[in-house]
N, C-alpha and C. Protein backbone atom coordinates (compact mmCIF):
# COMPACT_ATOMS: atom_id res chain seq x y z
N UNK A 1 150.84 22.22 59.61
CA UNK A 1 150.25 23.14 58.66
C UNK A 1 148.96 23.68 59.24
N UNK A 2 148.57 24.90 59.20
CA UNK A 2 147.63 25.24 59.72
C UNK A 2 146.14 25.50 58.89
N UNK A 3 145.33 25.30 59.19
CA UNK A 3 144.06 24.85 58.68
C UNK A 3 143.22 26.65 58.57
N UNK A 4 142.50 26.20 57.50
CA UNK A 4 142.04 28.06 58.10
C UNK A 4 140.70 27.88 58.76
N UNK A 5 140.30 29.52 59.62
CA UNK A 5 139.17 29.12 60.23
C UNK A 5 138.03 29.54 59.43
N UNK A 6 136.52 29.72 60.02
CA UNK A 6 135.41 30.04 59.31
C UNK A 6 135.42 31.47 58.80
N UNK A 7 136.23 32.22 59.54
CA UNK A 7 136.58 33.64 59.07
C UNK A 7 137.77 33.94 57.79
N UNK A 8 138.79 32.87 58.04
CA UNK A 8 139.29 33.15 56.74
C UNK A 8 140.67 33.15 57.34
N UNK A 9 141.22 33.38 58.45
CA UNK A 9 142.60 33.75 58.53
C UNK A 9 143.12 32.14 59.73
N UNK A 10 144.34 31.83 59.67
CA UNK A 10 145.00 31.13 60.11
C UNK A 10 144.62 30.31 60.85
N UNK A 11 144.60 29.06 61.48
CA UNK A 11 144.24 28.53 62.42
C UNK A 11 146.20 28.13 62.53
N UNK A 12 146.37 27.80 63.97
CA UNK A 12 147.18 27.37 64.17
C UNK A 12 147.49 25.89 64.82
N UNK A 13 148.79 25.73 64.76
CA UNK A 13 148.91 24.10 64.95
C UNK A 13 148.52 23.00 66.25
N UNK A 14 148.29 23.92 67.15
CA UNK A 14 147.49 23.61 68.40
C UNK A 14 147.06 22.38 68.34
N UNK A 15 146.98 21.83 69.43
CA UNK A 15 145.98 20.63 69.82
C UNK A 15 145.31 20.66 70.99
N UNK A 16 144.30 21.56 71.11
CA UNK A 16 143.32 21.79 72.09
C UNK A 16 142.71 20.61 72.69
N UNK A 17 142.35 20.33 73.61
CA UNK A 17 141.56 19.21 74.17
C UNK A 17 140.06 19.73 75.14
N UNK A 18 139.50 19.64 74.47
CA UNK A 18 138.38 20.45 75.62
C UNK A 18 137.48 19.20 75.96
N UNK A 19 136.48 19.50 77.07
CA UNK A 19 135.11 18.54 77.61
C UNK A 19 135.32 19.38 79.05
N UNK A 20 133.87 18.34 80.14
CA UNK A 20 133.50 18.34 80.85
C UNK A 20 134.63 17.88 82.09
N UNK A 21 134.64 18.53 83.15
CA UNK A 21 135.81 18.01 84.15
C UNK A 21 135.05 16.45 84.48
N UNK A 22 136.46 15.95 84.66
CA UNK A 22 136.50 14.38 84.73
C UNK A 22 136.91 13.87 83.21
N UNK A 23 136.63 14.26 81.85
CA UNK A 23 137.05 13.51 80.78
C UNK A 23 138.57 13.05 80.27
N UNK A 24 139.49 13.99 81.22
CA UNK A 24 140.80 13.57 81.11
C UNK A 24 141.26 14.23 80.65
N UNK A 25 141.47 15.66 80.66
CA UNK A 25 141.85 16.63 79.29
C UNK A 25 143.29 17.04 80.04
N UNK A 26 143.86 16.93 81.32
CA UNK A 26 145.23 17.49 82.03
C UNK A 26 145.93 15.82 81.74
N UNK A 27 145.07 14.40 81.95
CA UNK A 27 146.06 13.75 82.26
C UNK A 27 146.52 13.00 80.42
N UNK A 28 145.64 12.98 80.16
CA UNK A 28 145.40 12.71 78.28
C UNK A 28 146.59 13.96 77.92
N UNK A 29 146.47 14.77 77.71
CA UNK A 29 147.23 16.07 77.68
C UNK A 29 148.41 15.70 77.60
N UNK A 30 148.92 15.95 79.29
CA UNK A 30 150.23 15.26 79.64
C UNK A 30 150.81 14.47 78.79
N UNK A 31 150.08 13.13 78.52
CA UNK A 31 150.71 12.11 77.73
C UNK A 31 150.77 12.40 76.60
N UNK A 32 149.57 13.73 75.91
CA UNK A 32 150.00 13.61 74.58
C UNK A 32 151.30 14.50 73.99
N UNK A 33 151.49 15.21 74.76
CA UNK A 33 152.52 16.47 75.10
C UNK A 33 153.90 15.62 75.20
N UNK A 34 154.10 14.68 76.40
CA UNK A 34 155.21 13.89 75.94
C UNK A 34 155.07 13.06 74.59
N UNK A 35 154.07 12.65 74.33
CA UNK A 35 154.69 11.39 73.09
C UNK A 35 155.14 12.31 71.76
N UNK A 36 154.23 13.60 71.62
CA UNK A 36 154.46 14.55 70.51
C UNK A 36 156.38 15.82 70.70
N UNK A 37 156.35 15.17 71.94
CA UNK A 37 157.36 16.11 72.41
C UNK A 37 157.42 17.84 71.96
N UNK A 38 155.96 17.79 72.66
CA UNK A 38 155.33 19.40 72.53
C UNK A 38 155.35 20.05 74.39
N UNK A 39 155.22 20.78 74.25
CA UNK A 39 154.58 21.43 75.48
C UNK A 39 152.92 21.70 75.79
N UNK A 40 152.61 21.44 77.12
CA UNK A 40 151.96 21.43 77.51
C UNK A 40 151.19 22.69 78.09
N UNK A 41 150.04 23.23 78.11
CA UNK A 41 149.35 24.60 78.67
C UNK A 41 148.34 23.96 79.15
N UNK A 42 148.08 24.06 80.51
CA UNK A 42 146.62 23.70 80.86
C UNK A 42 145.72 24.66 81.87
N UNK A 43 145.24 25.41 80.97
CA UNK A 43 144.34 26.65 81.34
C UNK A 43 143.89 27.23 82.93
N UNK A 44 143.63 25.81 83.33
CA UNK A 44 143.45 25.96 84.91
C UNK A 44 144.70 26.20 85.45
N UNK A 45 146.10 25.67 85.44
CA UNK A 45 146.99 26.09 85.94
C UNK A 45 147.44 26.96 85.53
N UNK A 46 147.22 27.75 84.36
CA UNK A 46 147.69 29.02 84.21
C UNK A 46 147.25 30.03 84.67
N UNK A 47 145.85 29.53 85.04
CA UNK A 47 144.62 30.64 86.16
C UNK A 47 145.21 30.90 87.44
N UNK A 48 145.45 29.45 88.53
CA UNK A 48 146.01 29.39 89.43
C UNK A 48 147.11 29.91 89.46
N UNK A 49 148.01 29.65 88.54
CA UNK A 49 149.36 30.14 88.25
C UNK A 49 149.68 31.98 88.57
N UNK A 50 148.62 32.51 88.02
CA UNK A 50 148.29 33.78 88.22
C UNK A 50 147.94 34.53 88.93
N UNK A 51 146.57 33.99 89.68
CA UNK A 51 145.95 34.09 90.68
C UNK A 51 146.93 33.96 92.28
N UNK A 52 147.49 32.93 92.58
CA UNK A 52 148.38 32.78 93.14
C UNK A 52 147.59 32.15 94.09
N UNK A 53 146.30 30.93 93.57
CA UNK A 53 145.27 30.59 94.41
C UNK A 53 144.85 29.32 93.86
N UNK A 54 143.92 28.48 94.09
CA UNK A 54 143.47 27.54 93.19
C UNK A 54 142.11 28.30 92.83
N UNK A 55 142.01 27.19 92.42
CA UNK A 55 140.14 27.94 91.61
C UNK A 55 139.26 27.53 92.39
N UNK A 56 139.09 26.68 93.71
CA UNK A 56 138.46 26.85 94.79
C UNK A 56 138.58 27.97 95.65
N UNK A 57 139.85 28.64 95.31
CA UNK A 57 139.81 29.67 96.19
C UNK A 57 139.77 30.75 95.94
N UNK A 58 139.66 31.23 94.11
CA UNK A 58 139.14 31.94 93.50
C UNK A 58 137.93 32.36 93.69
N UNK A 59 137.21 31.01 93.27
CA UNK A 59 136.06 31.08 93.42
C UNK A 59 134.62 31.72 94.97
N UNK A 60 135.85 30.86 95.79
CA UNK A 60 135.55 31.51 97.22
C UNK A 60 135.78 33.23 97.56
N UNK A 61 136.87 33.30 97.38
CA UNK A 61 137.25 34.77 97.48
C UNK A 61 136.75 35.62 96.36
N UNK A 62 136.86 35.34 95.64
CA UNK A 62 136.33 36.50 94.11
C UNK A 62 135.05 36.23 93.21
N UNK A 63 134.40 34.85 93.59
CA UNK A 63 133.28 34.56 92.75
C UNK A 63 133.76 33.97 91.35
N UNK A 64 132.70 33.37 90.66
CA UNK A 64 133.10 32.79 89.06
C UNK A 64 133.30 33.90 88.34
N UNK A 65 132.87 35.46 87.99
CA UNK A 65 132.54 36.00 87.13
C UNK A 65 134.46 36.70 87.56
N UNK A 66 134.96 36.21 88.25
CA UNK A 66 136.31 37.11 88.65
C UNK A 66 137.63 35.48 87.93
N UNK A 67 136.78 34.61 88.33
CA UNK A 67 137.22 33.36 87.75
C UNK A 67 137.29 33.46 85.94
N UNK A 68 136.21 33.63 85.65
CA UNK A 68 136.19 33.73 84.17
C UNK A 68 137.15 34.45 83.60
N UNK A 69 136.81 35.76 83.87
CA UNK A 69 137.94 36.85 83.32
C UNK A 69 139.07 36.55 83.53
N UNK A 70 140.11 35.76 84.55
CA UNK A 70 141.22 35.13 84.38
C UNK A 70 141.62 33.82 83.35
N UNK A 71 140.01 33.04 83.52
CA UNK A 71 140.22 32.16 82.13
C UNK A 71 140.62 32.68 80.90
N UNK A 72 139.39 33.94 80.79
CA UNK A 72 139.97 34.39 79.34
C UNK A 72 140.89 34.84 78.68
N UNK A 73 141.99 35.57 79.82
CA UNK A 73 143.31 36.21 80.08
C UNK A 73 144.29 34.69 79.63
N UNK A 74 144.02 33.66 80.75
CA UNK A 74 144.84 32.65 79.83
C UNK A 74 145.07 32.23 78.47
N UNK A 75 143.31 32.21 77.99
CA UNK A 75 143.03 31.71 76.47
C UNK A 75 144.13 32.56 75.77
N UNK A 76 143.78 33.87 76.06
CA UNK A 76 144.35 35.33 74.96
C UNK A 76 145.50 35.19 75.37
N UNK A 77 146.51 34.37 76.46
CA UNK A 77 148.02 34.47 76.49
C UNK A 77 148.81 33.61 75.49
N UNK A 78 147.53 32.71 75.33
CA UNK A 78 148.18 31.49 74.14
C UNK A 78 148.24 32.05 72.60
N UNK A 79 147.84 32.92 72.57
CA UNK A 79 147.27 33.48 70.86
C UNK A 79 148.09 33.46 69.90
N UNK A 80 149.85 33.58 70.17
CA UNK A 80 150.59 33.79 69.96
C UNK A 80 151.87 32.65 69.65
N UNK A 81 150.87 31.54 70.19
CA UNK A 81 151.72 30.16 70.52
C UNK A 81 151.44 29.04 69.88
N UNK A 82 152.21 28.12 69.52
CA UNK A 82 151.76 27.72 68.22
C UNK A 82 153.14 25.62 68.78
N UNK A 83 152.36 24.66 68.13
CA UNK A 83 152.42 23.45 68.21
C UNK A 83 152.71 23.00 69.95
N UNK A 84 151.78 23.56 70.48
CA UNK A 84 151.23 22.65 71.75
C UNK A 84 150.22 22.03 72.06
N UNK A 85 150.45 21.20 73.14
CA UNK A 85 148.90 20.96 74.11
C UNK A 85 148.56 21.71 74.41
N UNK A 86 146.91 22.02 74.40
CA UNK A 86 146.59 23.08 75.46
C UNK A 86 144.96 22.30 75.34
N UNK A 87 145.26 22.28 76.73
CA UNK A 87 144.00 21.59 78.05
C UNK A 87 143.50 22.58 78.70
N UNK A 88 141.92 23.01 78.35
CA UNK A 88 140.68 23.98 78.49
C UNK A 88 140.14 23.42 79.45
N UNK A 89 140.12 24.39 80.02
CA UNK A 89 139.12 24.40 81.33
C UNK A 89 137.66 24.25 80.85
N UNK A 90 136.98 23.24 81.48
CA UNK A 90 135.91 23.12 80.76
C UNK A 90 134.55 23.84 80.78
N UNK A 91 135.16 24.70 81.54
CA UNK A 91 133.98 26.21 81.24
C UNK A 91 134.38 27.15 80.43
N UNK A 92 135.68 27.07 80.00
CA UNK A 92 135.62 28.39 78.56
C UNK A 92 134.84 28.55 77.89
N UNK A 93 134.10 27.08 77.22
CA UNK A 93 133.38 27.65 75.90
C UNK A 93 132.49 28.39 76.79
N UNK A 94 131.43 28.91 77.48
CA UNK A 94 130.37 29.22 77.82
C UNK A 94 130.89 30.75 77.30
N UNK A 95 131.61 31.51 77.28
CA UNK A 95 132.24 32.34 76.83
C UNK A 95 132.09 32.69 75.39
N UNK A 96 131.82 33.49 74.17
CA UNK A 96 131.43 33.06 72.89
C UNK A 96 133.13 33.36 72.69
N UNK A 97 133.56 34.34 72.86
CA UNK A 97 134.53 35.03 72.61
C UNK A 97 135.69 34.42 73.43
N UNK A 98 135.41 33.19 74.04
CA UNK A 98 136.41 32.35 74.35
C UNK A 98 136.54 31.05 72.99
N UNK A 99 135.39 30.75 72.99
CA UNK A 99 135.43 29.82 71.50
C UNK A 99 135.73 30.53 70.31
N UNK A 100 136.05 31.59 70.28
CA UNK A 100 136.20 32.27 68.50
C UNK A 100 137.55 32.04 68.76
N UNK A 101 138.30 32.13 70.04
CA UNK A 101 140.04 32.48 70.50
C UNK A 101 140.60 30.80 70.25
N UNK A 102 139.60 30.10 71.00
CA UNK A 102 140.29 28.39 71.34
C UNK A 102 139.91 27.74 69.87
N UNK A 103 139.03 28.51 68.66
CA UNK A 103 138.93 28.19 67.33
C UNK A 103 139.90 28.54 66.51
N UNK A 104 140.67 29.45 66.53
CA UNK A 104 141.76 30.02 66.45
C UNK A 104 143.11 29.80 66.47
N UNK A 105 143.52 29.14 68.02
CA UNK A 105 144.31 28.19 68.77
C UNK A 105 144.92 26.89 67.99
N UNK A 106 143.93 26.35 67.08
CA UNK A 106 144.01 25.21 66.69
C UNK A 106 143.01 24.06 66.67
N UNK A 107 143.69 22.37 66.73
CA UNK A 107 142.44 21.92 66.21
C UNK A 107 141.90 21.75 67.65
N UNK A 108 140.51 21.17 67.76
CA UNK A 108 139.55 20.89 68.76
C UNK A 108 139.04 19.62 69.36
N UNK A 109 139.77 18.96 70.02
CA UNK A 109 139.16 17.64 70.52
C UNK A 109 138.25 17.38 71.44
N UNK A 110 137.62 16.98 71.56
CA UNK A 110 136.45 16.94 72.51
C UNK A 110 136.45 15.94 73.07
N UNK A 111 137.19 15.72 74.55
CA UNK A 111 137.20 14.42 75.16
C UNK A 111 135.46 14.12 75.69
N UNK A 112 134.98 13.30 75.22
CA UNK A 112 133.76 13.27 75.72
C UNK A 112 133.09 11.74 76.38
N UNK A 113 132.19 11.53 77.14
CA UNK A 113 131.97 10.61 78.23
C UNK A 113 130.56 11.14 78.66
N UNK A 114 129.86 9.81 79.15
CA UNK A 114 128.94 10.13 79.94
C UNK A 114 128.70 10.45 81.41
N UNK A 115 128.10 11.10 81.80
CA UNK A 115 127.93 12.13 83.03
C UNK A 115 128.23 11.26 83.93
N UNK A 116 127.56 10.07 83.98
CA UNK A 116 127.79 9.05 85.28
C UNK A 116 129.29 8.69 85.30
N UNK A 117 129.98 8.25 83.77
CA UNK A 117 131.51 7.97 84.10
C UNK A 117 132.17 9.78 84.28
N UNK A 118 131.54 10.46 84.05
CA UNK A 118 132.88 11.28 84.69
C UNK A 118 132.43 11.99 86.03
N UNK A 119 131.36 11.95 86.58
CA UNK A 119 131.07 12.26 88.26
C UNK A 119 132.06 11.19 88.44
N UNK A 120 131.59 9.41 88.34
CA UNK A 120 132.71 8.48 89.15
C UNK A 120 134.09 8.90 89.36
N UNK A 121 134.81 8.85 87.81
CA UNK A 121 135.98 9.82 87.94
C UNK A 121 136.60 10.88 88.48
N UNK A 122 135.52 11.86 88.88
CA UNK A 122 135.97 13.40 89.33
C UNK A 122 135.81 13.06 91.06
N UNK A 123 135.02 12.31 91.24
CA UNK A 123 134.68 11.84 92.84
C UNK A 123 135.90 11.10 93.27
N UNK A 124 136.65 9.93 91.90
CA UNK A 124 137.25 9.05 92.86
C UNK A 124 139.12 9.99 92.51
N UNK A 125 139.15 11.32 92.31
CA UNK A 125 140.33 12.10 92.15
C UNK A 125 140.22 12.52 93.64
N UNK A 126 140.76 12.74 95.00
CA UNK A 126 140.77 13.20 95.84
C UNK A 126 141.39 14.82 95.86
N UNK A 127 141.85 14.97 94.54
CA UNK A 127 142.57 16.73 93.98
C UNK A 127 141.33 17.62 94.10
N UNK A 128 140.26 16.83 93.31
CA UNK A 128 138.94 17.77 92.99
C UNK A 128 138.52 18.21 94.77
N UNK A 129 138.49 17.28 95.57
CA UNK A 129 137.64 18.05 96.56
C UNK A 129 138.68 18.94 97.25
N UNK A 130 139.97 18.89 96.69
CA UNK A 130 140.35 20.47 97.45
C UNK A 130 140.52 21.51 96.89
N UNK A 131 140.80 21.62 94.62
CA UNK A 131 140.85 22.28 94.24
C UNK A 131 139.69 22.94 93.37
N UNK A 132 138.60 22.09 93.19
CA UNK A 132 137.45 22.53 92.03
C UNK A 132 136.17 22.69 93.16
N UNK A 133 135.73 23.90 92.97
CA UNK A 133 134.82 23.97 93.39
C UNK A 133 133.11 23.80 93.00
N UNK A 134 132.31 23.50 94.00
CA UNK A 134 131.01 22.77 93.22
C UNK A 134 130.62 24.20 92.45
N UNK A 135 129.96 24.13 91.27
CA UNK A 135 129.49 25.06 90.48
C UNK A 135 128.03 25.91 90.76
N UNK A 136 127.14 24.99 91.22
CA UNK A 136 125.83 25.55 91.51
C UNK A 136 125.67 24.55 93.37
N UNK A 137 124.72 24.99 93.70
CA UNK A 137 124.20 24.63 94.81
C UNK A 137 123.58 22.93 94.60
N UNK A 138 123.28 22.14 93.27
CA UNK A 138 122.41 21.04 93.16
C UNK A 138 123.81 20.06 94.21
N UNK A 139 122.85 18.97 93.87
CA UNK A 139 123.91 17.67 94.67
C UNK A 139 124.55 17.61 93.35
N UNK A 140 125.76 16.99 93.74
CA UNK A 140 126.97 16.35 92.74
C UNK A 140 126.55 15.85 91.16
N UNK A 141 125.57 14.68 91.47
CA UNK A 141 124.82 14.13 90.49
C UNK A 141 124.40 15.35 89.32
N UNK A 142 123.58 15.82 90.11
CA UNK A 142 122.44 16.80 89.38
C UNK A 142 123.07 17.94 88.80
N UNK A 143 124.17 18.15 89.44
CA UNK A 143 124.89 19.56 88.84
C UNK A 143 125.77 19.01 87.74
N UNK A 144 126.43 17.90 88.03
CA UNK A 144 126.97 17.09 86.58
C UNK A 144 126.05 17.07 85.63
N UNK A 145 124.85 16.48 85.63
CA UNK A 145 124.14 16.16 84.81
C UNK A 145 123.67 17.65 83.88
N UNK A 146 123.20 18.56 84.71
CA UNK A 146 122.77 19.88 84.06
C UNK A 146 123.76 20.58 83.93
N UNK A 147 124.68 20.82 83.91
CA UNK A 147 125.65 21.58 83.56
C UNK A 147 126.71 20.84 82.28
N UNK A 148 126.64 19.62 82.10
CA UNK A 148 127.13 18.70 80.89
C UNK A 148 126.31 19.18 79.99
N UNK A 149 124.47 18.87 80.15
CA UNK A 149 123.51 18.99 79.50
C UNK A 149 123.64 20.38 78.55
N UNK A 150 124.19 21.34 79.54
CA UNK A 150 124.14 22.83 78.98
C UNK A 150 125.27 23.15 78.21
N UNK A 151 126.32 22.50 78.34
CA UNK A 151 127.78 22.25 77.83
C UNK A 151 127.76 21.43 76.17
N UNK A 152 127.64 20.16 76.68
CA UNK A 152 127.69 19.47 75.51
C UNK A 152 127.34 19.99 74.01
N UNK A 153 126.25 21.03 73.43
CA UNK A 153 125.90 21.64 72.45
C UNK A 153 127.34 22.46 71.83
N UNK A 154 128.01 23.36 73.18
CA UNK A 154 128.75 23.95 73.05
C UNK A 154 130.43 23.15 72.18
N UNK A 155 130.32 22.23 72.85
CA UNK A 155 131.84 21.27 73.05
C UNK A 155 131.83 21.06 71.36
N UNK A 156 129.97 20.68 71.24
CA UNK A 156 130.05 19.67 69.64
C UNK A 156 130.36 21.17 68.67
N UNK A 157 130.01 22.30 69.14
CA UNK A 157 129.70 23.51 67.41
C UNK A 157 131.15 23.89 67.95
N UNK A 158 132.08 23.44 68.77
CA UNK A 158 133.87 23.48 68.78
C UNK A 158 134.41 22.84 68.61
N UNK A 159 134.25 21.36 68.46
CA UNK A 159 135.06 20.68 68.42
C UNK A 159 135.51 19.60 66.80
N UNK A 160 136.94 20.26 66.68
CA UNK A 160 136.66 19.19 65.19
C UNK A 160 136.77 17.63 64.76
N UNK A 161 137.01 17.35 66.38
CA UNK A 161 136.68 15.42 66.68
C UNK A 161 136.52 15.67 67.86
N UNK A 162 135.58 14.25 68.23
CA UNK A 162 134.71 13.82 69.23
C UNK A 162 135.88 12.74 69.28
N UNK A 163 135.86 12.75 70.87
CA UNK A 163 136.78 10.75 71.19
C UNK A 163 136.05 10.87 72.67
N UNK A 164 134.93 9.60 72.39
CA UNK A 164 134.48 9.11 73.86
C UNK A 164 135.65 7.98 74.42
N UNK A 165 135.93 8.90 75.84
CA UNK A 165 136.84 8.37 76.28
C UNK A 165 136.71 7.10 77.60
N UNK A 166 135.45 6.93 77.74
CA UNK A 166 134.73 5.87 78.20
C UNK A 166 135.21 4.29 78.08
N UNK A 167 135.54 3.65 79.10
CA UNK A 167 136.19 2.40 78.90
C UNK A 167 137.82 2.35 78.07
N UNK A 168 138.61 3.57 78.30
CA UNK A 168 139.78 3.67 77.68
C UNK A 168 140.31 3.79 78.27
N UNK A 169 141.81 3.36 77.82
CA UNK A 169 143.26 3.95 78.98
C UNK A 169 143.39 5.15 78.35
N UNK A 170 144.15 5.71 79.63
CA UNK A 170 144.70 7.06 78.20
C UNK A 170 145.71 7.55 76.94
N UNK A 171 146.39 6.06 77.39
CA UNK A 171 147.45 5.74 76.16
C UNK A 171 146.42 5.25 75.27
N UNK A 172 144.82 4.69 75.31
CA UNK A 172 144.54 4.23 73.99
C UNK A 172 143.72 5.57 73.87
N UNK A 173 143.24 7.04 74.30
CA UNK A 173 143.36 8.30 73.76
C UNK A 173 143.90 8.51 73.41
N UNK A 174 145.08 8.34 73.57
CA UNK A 174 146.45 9.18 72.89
C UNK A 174 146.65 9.02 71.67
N UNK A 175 146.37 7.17 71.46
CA UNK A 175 146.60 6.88 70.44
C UNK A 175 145.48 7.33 69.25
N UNK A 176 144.02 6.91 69.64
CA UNK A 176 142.82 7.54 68.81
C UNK A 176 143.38 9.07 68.50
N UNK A 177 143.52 10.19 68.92
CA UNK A 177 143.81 11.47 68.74
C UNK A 177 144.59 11.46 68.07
N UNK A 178 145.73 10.62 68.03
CA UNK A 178 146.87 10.85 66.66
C UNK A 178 146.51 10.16 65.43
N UNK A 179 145.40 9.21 66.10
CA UNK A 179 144.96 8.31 64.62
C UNK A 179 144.13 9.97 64.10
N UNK A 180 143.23 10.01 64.81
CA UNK A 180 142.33 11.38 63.68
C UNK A 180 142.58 12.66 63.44
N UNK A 181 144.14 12.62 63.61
CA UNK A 181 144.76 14.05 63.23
C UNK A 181 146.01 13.45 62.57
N UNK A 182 146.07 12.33 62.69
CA UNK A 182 146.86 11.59 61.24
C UNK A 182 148.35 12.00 61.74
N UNK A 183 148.51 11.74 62.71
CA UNK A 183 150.15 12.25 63.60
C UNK A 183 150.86 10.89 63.84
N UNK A 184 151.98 10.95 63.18
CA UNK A 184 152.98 10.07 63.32
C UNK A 184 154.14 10.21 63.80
N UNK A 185 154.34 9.49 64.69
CA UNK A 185 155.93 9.71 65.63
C UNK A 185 157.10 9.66 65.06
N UNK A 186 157.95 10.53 64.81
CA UNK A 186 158.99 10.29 64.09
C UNK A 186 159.76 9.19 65.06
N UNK A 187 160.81 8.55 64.69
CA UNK A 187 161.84 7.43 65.15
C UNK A 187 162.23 7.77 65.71
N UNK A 188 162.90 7.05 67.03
CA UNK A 188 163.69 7.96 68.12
C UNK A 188 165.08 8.09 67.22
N UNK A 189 165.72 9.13 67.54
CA UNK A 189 167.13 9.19 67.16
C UNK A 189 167.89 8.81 68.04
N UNK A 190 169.28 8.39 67.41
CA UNK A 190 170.64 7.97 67.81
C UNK A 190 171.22 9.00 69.16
């Protein structure tokens, strides 16, 4: 059933997952996509998907501001689509007019964690150092830290649950997220 938004018209059945890279929002996703036996959208691969590049090499060849505008092209491909996953790249919100679209989309989870556990995480993925590129010039640390810092405000005025995913498996995400959207597995059938 769809919830309405602050404007008044539809929200749809979506289950958005947004945060900071490293919080788990492709591999949480994944799993929640199978257990709900939904489909899965995950924004970055629909970029790449398009692009016919990764987003390191977006970024290299075309800059962020050529990056973005393909994010937003993804957001606006979903508009139309209704009881999936869909795993946000965790620079959409910076976008206003990406958060009015992913408010829209459905509900809003906010995988969230502290900066030190998700640098560890994003460092010990060996994917990140060939597909994500560093964002600003700081060291690793420092650009996590200030760029979460600048984020986090954003994640909380989008998101309609918080799940720190800190010290969790991602089957016990999976499970918190269906506890606070009150989702129950139907029985397997015969």
């Amino acid at each position: 059933m769809s919830a309405p938004t602050e404007r008044g018209q539809q929200r749809s059945n979506n289950i958005l997952l947004i945060g900071f890279r490293g919080c788990g929002k492709s591999s949480i996703g994944a799993r929640l996509a199978t257990r709900l036996d939904r489909s899965l959208f995950d924004t970055d691969t629909l970029v790449e998907s398009r692009a016919g590049k990764t987003i390191r090499e977006i970024f290299a060849e075309d800059g962020e501001p050529a990056f973005r505008t393909l994010e937003r092209e993804a957001i606006e491909s979903l508009q139309d689509d209704t009881d999936h996953v869909i795993s946000v790249g965790g620079g959409a919100v910076l976008r206003e007019d990406n958060r009015a679209q992913l408010r829209a989309l459905g509900t809003c989870i906010w995988l969230s964690a502290p900066a030190d556990e998700l640098l560890r995480r994003t460092l010990a993925d060996p994917r990140n150092a060939e597909t994500r590129p560093p964002l600003t010039p700081l060291d690793a640390e420092t650009e996590f830290r200030t760029l979460l810092a600048a984020r986090e405000p954003l994640y909380a005025a989008l998101a309609d649950h918080v799940i720190d995913t800190s010290g969790h498996s991602l089957d016990e995400v999976v499970e918190r997220i269906m506890t606070v959207l009150r989702i129950h597995e139907t029985p397997d059938r015969p």
